[in-house]
Protein backbone atom coordinates (compact mmCIF):
# COMPACT_ATOMS: atom_id res chain seq x y z
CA UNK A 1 -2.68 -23.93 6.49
CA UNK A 2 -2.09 -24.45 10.27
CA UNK A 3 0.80 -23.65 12.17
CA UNK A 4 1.55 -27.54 13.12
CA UNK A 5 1.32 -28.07 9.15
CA UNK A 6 3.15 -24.75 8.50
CA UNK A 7 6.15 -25.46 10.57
CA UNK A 8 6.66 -28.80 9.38
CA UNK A 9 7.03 -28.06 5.82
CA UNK A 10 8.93 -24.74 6.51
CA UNK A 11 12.25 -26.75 6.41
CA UNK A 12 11.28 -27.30 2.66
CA UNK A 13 9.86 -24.13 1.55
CA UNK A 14 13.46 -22.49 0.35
CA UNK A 15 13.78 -18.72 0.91
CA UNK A 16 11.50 -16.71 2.24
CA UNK A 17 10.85 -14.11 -0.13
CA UNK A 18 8.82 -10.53 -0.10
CA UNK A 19 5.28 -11.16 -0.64
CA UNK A 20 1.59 -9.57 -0.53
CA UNK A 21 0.13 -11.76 -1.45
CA UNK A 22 0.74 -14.94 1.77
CA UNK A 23 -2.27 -15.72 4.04
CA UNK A 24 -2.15 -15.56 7.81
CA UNK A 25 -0.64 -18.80 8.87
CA UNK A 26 -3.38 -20.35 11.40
CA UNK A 27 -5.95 -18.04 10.32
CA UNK A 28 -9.13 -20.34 9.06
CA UNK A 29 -10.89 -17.58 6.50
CA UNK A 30 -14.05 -19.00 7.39
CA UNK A 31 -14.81 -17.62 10.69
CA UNK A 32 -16.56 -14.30 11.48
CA UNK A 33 -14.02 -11.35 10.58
CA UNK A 34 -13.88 -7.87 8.88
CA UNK A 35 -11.47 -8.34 5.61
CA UNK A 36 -9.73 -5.53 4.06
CA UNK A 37 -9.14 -6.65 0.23
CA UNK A 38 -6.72 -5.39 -2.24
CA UNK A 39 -6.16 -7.39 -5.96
CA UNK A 40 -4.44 -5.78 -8.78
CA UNK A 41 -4.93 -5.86 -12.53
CA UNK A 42 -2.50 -8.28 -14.30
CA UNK A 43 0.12 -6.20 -15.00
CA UNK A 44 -0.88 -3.39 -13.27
CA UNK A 45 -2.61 -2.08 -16.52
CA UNK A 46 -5.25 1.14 -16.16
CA UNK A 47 -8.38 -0.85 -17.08
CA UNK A 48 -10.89 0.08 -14.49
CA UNK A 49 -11.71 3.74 -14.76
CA UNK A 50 -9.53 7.00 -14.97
CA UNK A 51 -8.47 9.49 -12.34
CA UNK A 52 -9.96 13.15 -12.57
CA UNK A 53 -10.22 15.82 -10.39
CA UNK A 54 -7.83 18.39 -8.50
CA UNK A 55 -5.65 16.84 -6.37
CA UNK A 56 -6.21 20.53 -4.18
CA UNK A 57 -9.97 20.45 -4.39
CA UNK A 58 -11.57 19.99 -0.95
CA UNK A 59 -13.15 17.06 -0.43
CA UNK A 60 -17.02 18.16 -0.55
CA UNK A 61 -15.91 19.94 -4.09
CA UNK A 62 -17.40 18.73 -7.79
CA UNK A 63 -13.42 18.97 -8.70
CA UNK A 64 -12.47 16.01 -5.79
CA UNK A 65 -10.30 13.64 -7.48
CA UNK A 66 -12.47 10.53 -8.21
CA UNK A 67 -12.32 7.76 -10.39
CA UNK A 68 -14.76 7.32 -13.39
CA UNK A 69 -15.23 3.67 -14.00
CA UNK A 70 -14.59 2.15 -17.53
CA UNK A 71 -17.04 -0.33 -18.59
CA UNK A 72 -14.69 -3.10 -17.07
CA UNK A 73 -14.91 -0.73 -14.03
CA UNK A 74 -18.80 -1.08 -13.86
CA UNK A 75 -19.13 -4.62 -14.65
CA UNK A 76 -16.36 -5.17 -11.80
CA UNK A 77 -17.99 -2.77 -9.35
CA UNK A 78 -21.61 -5.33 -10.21
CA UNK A 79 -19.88 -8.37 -9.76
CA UNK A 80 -18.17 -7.20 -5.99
CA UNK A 81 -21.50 -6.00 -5.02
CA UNK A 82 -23.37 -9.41 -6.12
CA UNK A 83 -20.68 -11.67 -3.51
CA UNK A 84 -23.11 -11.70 -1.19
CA UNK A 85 -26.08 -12.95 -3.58
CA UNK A 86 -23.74 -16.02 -3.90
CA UNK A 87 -22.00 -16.44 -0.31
CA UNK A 88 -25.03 -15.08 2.27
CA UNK A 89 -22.46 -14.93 4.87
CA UNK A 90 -20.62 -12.50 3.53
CA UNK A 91 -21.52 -8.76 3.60
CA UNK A 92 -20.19 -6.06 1.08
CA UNK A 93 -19.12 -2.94 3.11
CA UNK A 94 -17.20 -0.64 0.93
CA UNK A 95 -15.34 -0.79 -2.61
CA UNK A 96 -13.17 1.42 -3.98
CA UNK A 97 -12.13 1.47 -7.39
CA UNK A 98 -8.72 2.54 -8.77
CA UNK A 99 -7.58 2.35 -12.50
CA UNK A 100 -5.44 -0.62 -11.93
CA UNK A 101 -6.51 -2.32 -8.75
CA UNK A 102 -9.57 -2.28 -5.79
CA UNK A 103 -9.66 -2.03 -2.52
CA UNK A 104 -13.04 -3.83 -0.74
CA UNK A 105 -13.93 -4.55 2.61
CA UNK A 106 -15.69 -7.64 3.40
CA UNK A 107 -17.60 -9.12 6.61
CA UNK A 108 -18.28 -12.44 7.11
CA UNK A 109 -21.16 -12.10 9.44
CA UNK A 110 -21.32 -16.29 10.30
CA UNK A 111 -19.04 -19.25 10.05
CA UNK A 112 -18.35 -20.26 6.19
CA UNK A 113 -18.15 -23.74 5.08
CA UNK A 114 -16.17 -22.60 2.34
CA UNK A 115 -13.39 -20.22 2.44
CA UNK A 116 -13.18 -16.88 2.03
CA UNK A 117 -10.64 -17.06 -1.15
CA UNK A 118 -13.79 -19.54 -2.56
CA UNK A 119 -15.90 -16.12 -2.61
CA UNK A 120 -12.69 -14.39 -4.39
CA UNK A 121 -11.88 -17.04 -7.03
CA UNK A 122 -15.89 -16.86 -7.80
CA UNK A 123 -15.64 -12.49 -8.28
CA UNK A 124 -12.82 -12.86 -9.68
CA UNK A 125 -14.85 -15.82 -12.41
CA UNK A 126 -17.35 -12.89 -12.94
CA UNK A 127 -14.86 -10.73 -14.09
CA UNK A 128 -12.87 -12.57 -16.02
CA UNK A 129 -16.42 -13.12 -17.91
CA UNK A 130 -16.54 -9.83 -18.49
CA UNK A 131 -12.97 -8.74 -19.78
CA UNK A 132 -13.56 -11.44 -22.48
CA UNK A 133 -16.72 -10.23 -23.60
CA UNK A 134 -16.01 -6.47 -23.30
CA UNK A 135 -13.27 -7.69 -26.29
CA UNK A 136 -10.20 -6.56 -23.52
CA UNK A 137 -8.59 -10.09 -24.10
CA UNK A 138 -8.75 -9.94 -27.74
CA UNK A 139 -6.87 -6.52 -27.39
CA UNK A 140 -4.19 -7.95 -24.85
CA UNK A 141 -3.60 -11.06 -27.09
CA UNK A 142 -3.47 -8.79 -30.73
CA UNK A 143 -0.87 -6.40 -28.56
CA UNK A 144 1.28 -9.06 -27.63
CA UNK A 145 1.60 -11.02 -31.42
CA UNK A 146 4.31 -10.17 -33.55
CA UNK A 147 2.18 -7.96 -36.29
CA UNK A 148 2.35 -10.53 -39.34
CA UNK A 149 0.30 -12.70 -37.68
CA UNK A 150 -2.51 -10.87 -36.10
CA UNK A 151 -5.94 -11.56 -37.38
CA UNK A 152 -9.05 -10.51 -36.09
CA UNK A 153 -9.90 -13.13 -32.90
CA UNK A 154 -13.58 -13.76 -35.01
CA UNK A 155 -11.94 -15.06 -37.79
CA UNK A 156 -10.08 -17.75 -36.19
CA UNK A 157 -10.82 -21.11 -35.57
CA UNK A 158 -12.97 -22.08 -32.83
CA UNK A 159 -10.26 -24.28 -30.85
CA UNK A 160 -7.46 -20.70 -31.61
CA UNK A 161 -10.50 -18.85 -30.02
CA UNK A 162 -10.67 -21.07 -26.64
CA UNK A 163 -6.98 -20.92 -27.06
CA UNK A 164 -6.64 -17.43 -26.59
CA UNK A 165 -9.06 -16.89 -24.25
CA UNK A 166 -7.48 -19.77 -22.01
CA UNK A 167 -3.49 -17.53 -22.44
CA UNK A 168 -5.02 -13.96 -22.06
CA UNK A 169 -8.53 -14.34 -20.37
CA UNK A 170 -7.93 -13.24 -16.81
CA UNK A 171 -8.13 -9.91 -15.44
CA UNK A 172 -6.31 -10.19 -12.40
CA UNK A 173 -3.14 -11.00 -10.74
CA UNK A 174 -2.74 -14.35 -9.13
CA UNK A 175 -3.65 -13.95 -5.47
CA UNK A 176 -4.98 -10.69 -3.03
CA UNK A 177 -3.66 -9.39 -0.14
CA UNK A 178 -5.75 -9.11 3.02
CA UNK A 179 -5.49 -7.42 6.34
CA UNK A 180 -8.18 -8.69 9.38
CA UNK A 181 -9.81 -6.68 11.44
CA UNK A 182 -7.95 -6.44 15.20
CA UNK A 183 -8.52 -3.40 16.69
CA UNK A 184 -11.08 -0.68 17.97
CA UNK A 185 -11.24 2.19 15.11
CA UNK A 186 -9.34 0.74 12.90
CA UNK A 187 -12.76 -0.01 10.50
CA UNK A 188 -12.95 4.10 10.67
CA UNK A 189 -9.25 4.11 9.38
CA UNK A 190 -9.92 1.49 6.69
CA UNK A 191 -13.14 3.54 5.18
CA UNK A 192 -11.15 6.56 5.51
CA UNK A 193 -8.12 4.71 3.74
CA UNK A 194 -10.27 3.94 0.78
CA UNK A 195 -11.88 6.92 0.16
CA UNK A 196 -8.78 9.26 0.19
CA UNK A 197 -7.45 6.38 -2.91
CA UNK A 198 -8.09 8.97 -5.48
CA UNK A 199 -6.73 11.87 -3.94
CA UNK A 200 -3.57 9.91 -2.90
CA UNK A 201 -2.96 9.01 -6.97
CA UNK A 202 -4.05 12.46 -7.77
CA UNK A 203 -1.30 13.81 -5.40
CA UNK A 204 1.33 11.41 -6.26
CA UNK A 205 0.84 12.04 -10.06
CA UNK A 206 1.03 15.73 -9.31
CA UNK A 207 4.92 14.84 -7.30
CA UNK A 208 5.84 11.55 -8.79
CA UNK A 209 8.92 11.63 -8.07
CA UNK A 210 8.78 12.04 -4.18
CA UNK A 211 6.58 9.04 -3.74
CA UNK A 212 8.31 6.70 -5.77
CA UNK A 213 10.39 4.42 -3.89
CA UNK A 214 14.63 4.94 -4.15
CA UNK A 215 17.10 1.76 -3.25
CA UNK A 216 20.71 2.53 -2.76
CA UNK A 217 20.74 5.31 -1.22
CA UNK A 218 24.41 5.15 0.77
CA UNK A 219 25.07 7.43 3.66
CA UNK A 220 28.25 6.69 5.38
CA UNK A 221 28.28 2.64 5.38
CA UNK A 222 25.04 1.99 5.33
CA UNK A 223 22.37 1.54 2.57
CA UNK A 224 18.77 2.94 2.83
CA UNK A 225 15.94 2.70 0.58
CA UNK A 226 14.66 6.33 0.42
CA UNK A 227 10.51 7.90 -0.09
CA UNK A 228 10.00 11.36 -0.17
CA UNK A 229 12.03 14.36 -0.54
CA UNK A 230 16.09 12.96 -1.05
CA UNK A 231 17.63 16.79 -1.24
CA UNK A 232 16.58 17.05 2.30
CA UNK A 233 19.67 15.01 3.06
CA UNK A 234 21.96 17.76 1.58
CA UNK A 235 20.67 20.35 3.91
CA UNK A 236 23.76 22.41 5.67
CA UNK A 237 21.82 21.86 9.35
CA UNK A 238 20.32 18.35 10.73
CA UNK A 239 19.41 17.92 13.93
CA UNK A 240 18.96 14.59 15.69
CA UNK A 241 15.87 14.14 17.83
CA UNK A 242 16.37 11.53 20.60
CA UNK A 243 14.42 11.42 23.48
CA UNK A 244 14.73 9.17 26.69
CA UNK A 245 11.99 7.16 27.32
CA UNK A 246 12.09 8.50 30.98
CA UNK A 247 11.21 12.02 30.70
CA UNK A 248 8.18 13.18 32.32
CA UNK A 249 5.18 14.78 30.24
CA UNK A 250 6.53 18.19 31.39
CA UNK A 251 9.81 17.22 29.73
CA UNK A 252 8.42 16.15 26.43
CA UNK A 253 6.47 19.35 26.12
CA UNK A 254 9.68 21.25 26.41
CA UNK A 255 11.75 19.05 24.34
CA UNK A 256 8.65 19.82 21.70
CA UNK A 257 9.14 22.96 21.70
CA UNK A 258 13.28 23.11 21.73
CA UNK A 259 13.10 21.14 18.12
CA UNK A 260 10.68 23.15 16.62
CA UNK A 261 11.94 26.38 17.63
CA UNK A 262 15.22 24.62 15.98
CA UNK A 263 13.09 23.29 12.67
CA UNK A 264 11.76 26.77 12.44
CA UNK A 265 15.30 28.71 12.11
CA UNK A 266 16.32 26.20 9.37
CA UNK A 267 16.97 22.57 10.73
CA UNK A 268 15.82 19.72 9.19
CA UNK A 269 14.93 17.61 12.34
CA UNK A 270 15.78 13.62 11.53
CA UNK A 271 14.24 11.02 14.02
CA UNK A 272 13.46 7.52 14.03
CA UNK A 273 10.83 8.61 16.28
CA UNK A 274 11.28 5.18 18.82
CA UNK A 275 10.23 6.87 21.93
CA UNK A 276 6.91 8.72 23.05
CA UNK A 277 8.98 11.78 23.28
CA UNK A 278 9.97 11.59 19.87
CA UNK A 279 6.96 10.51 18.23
CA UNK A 280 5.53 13.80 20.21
CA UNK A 281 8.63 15.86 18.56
CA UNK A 282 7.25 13.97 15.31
CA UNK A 283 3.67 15.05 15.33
CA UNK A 284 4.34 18.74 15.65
CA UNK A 285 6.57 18.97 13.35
CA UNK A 286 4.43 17.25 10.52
CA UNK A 287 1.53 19.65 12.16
CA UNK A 288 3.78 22.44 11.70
CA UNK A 289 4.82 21.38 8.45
CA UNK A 290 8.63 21.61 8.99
CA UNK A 291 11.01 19.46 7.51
CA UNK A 292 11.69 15.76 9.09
CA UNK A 293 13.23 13.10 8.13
CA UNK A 294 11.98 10.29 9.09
CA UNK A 295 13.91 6.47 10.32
CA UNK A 296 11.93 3.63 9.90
CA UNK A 297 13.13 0.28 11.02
CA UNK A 298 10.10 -1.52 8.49
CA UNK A 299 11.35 -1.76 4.75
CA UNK A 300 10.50 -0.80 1.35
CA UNK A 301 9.43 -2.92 -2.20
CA UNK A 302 8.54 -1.55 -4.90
CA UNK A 303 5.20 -0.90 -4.55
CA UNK A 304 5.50 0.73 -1.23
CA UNK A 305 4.08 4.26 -0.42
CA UNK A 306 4.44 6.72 2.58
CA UNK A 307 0.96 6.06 5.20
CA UNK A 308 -1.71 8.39 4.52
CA UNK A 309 -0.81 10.56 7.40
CA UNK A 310 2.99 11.49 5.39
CA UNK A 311 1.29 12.17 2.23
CA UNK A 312 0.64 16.10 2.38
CA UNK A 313 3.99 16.05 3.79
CA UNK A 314 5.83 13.98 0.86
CA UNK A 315 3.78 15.79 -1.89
CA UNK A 316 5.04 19.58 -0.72
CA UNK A 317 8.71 18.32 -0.28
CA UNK A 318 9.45 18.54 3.61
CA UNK A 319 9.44 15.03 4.30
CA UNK A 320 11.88 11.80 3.42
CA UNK A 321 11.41 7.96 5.19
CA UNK A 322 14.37 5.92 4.98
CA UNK A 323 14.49 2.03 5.52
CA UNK A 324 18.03 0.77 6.38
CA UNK A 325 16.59 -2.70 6.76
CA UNK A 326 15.03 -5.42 4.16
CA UNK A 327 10.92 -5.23 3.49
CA UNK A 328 9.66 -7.94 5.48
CA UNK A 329 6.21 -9.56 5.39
CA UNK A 330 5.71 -9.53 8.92
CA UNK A 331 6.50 -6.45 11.23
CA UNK A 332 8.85 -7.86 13.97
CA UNK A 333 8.85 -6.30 17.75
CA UNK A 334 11.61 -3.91 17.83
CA UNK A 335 14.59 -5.26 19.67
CA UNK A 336 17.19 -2.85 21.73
CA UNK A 337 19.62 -3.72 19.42
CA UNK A 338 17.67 -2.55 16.64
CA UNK A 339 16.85 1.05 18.62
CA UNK A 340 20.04 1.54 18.97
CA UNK A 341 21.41 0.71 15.67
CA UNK A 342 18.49 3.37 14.45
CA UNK A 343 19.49 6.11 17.09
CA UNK A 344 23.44 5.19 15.43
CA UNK A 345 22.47 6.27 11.97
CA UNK A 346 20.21 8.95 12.25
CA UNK A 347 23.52 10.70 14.57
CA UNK A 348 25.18 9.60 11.11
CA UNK A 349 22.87 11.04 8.89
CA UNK A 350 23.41 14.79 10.94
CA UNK A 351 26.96 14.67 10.98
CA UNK A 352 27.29 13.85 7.20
């Protein structure tokens, strides 16, 4: 959809709700861009492979956490590789493959006539093809029946067969999220991303419950939704890191230094880290691996997790994000107002 036909049936569209799954508004699909592509197994079930490995292993080490592919796994690892057998202009550059969903990265090298969710709906087919032949469909529908009237799925009649293969049949969830290409190094991040998949389950299975995501978390008058390490708000001594945007490198160096000699002799530092002096003050302490917590003004769902860069930090306890502010689908510029009302609560947060 265009903007011109986006904005004129936005009046009708009702709420705007959370959502992975919407498309760039004005973005064709067909035109010559680097996709990032997640999709997720219908109800999130672990059909794809299993997770093994040490979450501690280094990364070069037999014990790596890695996924071993099911036979669902294989036949969906064939069918992603085959896209471009079927749409030329499109080039396969990575997969990887989790128990319950993928991530791919896709490059359409020339202009499409078709678009790109044309080349999804068609993987997704081949798929589908193959969860009702490996039998998983059969086993979804025989689940779901009350157990009185389950029957094997070859003794039925043909048009029950088709029936059940039309109500269970499809692998997936509706839709996929994407992310386009914008930047320089941001491909790097993106392979990078993808291959640290298994270790970030295998660590978050190892500490499940500082990655999973907390709503309702009240702290004077306002309500946060909470990832990481919640005791950290109990701590005796909290110190608030603000920085003005004005002060010189020089100054930032020292103000570095002042927090983590502080962090060191027992402070939890808490920061929404706004400024380049307190992202600075943010870094070392996360290289140091003292305590933080951390204000961001971008909020939670349900399936959110802490960026790649918090997860050592989240898994050994000395780390906590905490949204005050609604998950949005598109990360808004942040206004003064909004600095502000961040620098207000973390000042709350050490005082309580």
């Amino acid at each position: 959809m265009d903007k011109e036909a986006f904005e004129q049936h936005k009046p009708f569209a009702g709420e705007k709700k959370p959502s992975m799954l919407r498309r760039r508004v004005g973005h064709d699909y067909q035109s010559r861009r680097v996709y990032l592509i997640t999709m997720t197994v219908d109800g999130r079930r672990p059909l794809l492979g299993t997770l093994v490995g040490n979450a501690d292993a280094p990364d070069d080490s037999p014990e790596a956490p890695r996924v071993e592919p099911s036979p669902l796994g294989l036949e969906v690892q064939r069918c992603w590789l085959s896209i471009h057998q079927y749409y030329p202009e499109v080039e396969v550059l990575a997969l990887q493959l989790m128990p319950d969903h993928l991530h791919g990265i896709l490059f359409v090298t020339t202009h499409m006539e078709q678009h790109l969710s044309m080349a999804i709906k068609g993987f997704k087919a081949g798929c589908n093809k193959a969860y009702r032949r490996l039998g998983y469909a059969a086993t979804l529908l025989q689940q779901r029946e009350p157990l009185q009237q389950r029957e094997p799925l070859q003794q039925r009649e043909p048009s029950q067969q088709s029936k059940a293969d039309r109500s269970h049949g499809f692998l997936w969830s509706r839709g996929f999220n994407d992310h386009i290409l914008e930047g320089a190094g941001e491909l790097d991040r993106w392979f990078a991303y993808l291959r640290d998949n298994p270790r970030r389950l295998a660590v978050r299975r190892s500490h499940p419950d500082y990655f999973r995501v907390r709503f309702g978390i009240t702290i004077g008058t306002q309500d946060y939704a909470a990832i990481g390490n919640r005791f950290l708000l109990q701590h005796p001594t909290k110190v608030q890191v603000q920085c003005s945007r004005s002060l010189t490198d020089e100054q930032i160096a020292a103000m570095v230094e002042q927090m983590l000699a502080k962090a060191r002799s027992g402070a939890v530092l808490v920061s929404p880290a706004i400024s380049k002096g307190e992202q600075a003050v943010m870094r070392a302490a996360l290289d140091a691996r003292l305590p933080l917590i951390f204000l961001t003004p971008w909020g939670f769902n349900e399936f959110s997790r802490p960026g790649h860069q918090y997860y050592e930090a989240c898994a050994e306890g000395r780390f906590l994000i905490l949204a005050p502010w609604p998950h949005e689908n598109q990360r808004m510029p942040l206004t003064r107002n909004m600095c502000l009302a961040l620098n207000a609560m973390t000042a709350a947060i050490c005082q309580g």
